[in-house]
N, C-alpha and C. Protein backbone atom coordinates (compact mmCIF):
# COMPACT_ATOMS: atom_id res chain seq x y z
N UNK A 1 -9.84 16.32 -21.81
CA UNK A 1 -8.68 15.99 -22.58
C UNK A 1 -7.41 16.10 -21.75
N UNK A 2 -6.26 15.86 -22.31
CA UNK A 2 -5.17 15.64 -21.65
C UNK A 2 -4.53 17.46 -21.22
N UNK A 3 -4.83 18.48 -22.10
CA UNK A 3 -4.34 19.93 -21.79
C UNK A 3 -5.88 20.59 -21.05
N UNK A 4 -6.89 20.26 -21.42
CA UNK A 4 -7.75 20.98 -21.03
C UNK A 4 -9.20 20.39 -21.11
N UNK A 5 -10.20 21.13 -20.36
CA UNK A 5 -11.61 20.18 -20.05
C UNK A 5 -12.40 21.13 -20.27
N UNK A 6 -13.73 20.69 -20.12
CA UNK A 6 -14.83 21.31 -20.26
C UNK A 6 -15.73 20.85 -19.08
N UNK A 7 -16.35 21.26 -18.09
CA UNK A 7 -17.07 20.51 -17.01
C UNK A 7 -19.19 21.19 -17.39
N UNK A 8 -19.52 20.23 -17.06
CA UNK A 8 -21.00 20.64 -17.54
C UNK A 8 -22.30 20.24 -16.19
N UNK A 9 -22.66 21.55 -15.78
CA UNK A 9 -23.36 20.96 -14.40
C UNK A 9 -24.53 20.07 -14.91
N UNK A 10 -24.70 19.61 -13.72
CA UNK A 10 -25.82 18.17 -14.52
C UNK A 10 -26.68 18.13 -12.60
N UNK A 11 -28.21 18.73 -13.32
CA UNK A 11 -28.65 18.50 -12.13
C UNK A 11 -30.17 17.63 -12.40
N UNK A 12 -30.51 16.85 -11.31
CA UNK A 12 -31.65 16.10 -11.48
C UNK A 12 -31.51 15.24 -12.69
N UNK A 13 -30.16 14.60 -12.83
CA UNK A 13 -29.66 13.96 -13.56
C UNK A 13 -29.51 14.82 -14.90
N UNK A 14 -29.83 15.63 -15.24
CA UNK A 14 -29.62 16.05 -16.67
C UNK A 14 -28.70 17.14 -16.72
N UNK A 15 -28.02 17.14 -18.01
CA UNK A 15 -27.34 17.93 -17.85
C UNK A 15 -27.88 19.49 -18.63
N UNK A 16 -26.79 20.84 -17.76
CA UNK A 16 -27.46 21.90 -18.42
C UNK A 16 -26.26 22.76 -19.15
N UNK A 17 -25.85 22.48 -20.19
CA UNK A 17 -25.20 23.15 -20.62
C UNK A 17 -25.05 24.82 -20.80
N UNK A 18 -26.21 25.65 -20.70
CA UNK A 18 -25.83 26.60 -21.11
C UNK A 18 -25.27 27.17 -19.62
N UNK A 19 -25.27 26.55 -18.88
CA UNK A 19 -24.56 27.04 -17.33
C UNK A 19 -23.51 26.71 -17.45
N UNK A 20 -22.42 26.10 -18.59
CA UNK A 20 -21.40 25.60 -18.11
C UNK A 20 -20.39 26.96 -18.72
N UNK A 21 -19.35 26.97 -18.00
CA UNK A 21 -18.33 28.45 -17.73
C UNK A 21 -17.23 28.09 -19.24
N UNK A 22 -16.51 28.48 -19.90
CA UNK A 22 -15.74 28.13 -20.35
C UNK A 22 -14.29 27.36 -20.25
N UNK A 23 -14.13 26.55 -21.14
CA UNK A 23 -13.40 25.64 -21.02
C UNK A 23 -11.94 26.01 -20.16
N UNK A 24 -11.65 24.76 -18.74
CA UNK A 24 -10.43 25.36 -18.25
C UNK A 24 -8.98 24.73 -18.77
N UNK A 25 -8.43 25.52 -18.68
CA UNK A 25 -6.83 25.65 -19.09
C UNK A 25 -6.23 24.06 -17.88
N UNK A 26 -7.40 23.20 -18.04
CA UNK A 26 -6.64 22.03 -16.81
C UNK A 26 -7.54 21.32 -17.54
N UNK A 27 -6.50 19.94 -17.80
CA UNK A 27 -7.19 18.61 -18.03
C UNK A 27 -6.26 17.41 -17.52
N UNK A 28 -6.20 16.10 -18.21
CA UNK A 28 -5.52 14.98 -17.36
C UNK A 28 -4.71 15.29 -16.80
N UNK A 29 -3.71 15.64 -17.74
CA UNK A 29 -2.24 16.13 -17.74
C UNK A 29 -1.74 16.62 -16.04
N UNK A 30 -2.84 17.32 -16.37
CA UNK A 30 -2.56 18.15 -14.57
C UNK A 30 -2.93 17.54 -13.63
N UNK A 31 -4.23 16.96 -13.32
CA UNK A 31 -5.00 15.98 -12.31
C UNK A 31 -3.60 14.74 -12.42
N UNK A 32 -3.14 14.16 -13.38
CA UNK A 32 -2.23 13.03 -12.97
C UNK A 32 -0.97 13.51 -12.31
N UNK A 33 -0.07 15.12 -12.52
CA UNK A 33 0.64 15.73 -11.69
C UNK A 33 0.65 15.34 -10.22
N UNK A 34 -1.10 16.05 -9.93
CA UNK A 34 -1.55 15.99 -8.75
C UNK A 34 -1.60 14.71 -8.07
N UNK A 35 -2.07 13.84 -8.65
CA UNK A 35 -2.33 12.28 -7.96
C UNK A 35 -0.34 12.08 -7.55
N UNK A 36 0.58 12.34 -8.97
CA UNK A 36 2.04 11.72 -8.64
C UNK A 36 2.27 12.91 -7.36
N UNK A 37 1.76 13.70 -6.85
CA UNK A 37 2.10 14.55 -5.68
C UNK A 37 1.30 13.88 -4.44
N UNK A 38 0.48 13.55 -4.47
CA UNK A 38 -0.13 12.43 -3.46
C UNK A 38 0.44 11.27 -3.21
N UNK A 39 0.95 10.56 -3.93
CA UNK A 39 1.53 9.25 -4.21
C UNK A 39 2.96 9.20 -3.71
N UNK A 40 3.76 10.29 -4.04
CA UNK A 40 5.08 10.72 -3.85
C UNK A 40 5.01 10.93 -1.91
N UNK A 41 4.14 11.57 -1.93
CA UNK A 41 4.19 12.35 -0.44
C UNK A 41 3.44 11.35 0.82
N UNK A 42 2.80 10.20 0.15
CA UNK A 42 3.02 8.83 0.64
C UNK A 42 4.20 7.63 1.01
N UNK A 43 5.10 8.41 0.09
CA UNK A 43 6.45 7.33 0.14
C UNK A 43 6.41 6.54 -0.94
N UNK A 44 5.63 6.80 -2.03
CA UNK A 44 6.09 5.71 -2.70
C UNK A 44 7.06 6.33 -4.04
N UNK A 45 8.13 5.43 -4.55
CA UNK A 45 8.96 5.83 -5.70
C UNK A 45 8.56 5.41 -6.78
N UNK A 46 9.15 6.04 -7.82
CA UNK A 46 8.89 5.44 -9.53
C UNK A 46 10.50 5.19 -9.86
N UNK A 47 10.82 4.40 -10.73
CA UNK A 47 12.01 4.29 -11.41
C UNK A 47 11.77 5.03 -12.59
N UNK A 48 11.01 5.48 -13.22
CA UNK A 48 11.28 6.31 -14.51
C UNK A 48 9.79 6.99 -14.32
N UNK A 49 9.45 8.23 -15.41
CA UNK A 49 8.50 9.06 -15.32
C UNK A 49 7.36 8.16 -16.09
N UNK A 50 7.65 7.21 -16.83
CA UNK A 50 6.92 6.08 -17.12
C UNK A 50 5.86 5.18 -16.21
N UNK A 51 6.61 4.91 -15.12
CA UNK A 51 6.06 4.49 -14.18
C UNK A 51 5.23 5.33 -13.19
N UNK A 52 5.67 6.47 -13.49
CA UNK A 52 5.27 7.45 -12.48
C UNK A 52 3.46 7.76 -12.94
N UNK A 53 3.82 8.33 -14.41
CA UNK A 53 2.47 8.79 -14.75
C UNK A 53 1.28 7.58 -15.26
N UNK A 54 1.86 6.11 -15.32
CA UNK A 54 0.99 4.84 -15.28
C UNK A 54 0.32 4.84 -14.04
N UNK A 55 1.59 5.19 -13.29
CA UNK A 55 0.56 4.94 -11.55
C UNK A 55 -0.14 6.04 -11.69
N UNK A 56 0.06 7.32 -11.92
CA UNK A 56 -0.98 8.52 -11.41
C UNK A 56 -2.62 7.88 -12.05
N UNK A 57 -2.33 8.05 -13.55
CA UNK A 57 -3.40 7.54 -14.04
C UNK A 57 -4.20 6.52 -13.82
N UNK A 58 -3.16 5.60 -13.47
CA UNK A 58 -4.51 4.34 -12.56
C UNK A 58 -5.02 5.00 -11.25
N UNK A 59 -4.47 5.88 -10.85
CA UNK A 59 -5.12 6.34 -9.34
C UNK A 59 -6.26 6.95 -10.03
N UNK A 60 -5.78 8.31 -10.69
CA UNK A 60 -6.57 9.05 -11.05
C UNK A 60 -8.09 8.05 -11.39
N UNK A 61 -8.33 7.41 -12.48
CA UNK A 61 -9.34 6.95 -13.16
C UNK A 61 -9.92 5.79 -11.85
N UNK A 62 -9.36 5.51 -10.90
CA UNK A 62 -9.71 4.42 -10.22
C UNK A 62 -10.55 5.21 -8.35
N UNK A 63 -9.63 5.91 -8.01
CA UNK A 63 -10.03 6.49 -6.82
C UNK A 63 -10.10 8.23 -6.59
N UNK A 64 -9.81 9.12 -7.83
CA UNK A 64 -10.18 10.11 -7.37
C UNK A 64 -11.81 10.34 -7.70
N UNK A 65 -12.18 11.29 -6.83
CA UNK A 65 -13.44 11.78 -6.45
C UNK A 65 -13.57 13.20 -6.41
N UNK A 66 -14.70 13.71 -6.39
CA UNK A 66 -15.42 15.16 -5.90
C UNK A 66 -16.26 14.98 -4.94
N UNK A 67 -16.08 16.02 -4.03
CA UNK A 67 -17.60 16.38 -3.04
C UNK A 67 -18.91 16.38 -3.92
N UNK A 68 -19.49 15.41 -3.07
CA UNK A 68 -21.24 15.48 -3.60
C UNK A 68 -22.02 15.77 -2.38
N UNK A 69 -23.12 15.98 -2.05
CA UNK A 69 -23.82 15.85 -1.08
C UNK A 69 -24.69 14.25 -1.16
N UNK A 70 -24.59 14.17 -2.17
CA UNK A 70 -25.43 12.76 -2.71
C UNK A 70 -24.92 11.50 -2.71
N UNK A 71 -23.87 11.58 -2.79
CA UNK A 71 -22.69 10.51 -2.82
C UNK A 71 -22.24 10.11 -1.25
N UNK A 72 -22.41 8.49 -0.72
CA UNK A 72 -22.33 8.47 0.39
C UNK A 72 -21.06 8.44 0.21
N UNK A 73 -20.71 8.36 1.74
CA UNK A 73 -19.33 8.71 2.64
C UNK A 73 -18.15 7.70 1.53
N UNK A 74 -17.22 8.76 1.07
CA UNK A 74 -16.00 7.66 0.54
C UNK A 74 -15.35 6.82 1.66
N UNK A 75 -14.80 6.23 1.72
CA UNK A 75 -14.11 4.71 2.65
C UNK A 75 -12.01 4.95 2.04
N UNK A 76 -11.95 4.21 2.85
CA UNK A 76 -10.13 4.51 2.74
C UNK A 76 -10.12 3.14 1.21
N UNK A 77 -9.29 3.44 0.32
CA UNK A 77 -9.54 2.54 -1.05
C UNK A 77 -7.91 2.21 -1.10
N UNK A 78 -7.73 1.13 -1.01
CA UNK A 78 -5.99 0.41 -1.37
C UNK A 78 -6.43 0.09 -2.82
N UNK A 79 -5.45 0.81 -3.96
CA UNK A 79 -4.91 0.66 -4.99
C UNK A 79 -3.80 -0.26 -5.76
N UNK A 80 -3.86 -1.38 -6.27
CA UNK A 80 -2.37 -2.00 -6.49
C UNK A 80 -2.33 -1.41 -7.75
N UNK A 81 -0.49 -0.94 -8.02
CA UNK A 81 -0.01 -0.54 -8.66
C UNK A 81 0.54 -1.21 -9.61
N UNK A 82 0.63 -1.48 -11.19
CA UNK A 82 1.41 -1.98 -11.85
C UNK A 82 2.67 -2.48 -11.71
N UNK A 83 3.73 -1.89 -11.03
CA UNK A 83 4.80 -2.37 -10.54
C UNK A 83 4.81 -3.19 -9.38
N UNK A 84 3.55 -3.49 -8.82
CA UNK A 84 3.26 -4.33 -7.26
C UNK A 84 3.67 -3.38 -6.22
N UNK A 85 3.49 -2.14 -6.20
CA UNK A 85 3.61 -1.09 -4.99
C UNK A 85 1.38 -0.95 -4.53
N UNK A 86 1.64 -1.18 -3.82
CA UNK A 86 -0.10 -0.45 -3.30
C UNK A 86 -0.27 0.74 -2.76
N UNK A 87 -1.09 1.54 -2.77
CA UNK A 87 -1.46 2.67 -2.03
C UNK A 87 -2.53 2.97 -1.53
N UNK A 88 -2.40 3.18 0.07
CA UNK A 88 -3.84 3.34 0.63
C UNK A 88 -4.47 5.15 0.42
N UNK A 89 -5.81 5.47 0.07
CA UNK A 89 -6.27 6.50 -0.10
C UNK A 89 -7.05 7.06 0.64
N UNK A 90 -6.95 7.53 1.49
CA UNK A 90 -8.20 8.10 2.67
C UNK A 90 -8.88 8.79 1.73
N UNK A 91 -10.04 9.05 3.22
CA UNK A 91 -11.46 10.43 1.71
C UNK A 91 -10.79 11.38 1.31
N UNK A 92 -9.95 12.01 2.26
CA UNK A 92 -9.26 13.61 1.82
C UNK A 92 -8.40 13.35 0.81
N UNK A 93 -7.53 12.11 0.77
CA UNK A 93 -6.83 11.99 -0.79
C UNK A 93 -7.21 12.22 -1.58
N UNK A 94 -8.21 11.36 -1.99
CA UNK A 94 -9.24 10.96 -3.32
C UNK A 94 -10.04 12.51 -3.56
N UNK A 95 -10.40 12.86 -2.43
CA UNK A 95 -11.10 14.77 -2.75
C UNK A 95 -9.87 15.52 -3.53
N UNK A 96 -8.66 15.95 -2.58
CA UNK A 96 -7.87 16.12 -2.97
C UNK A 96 -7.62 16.70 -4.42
N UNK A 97 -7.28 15.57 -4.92
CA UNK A 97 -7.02 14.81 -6.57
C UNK A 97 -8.17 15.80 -7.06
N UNK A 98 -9.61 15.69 -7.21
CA UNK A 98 -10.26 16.44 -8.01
C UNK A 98 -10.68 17.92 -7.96
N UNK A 99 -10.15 18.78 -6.65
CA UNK A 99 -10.62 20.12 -5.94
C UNK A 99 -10.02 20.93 -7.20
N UNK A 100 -8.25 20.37 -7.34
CA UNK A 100 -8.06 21.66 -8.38
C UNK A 100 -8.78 21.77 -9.93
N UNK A 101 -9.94 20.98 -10.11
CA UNK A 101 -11.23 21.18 -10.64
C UNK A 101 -11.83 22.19 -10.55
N UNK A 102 -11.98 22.78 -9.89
CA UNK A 102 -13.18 23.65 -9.16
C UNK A 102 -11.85 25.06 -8.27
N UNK A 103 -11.20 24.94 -8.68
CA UNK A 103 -10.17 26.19 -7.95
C UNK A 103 -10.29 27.40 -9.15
């Protein structure tokens, strides 16, 4: 959800709920923070906080990621932005974005 999540380990494809920890005090809200702190520290501007958190969220839902061992190698991913700004994402970006998951 947008204030807070629930994460549920899922192994050998299934998932196991009774391993999962209680719900954290972090959901969109925060992950799209994080992406507009990536995005920002790229150079790119917003004209209003409108624009700002449209772009996070298309990043977010489009190129952030987690470490897998299973998941081959991420690749650098150019994003176009609603306003016609693009942004290129190396692997460490896209990790980035989802670590304070798991902090």
């Amino acid at each position: 959800g947008a204030r807070a999540a629930r994460a549920v380990p899922v192994v050998d494809g299934r998932a196991v709920p009774h391993a999962a920890r209680a719900a954290a005090r972090l959901g969109g809200d925060a992950l799209d923070a994080r992406v507009g702190q990536v995005l920002t520290a790229k150079g790119l501007r917003f004209s209003s906080k409108k624009s700002f958190f449209a772009a996070a969220r298309k990043v977010k839902e489009t190129a952030a990621a987690v470490q897998s061992e299973r998941r081959p190698q991420l690749s650098l991913l150019t994003v176009e932005l609603e306003d016609g700004q693009s942004v290129s994402l190396t692997t460490e970006d896209r990790l980035r974005i989802g670590e304070q998951l798991f902090d």
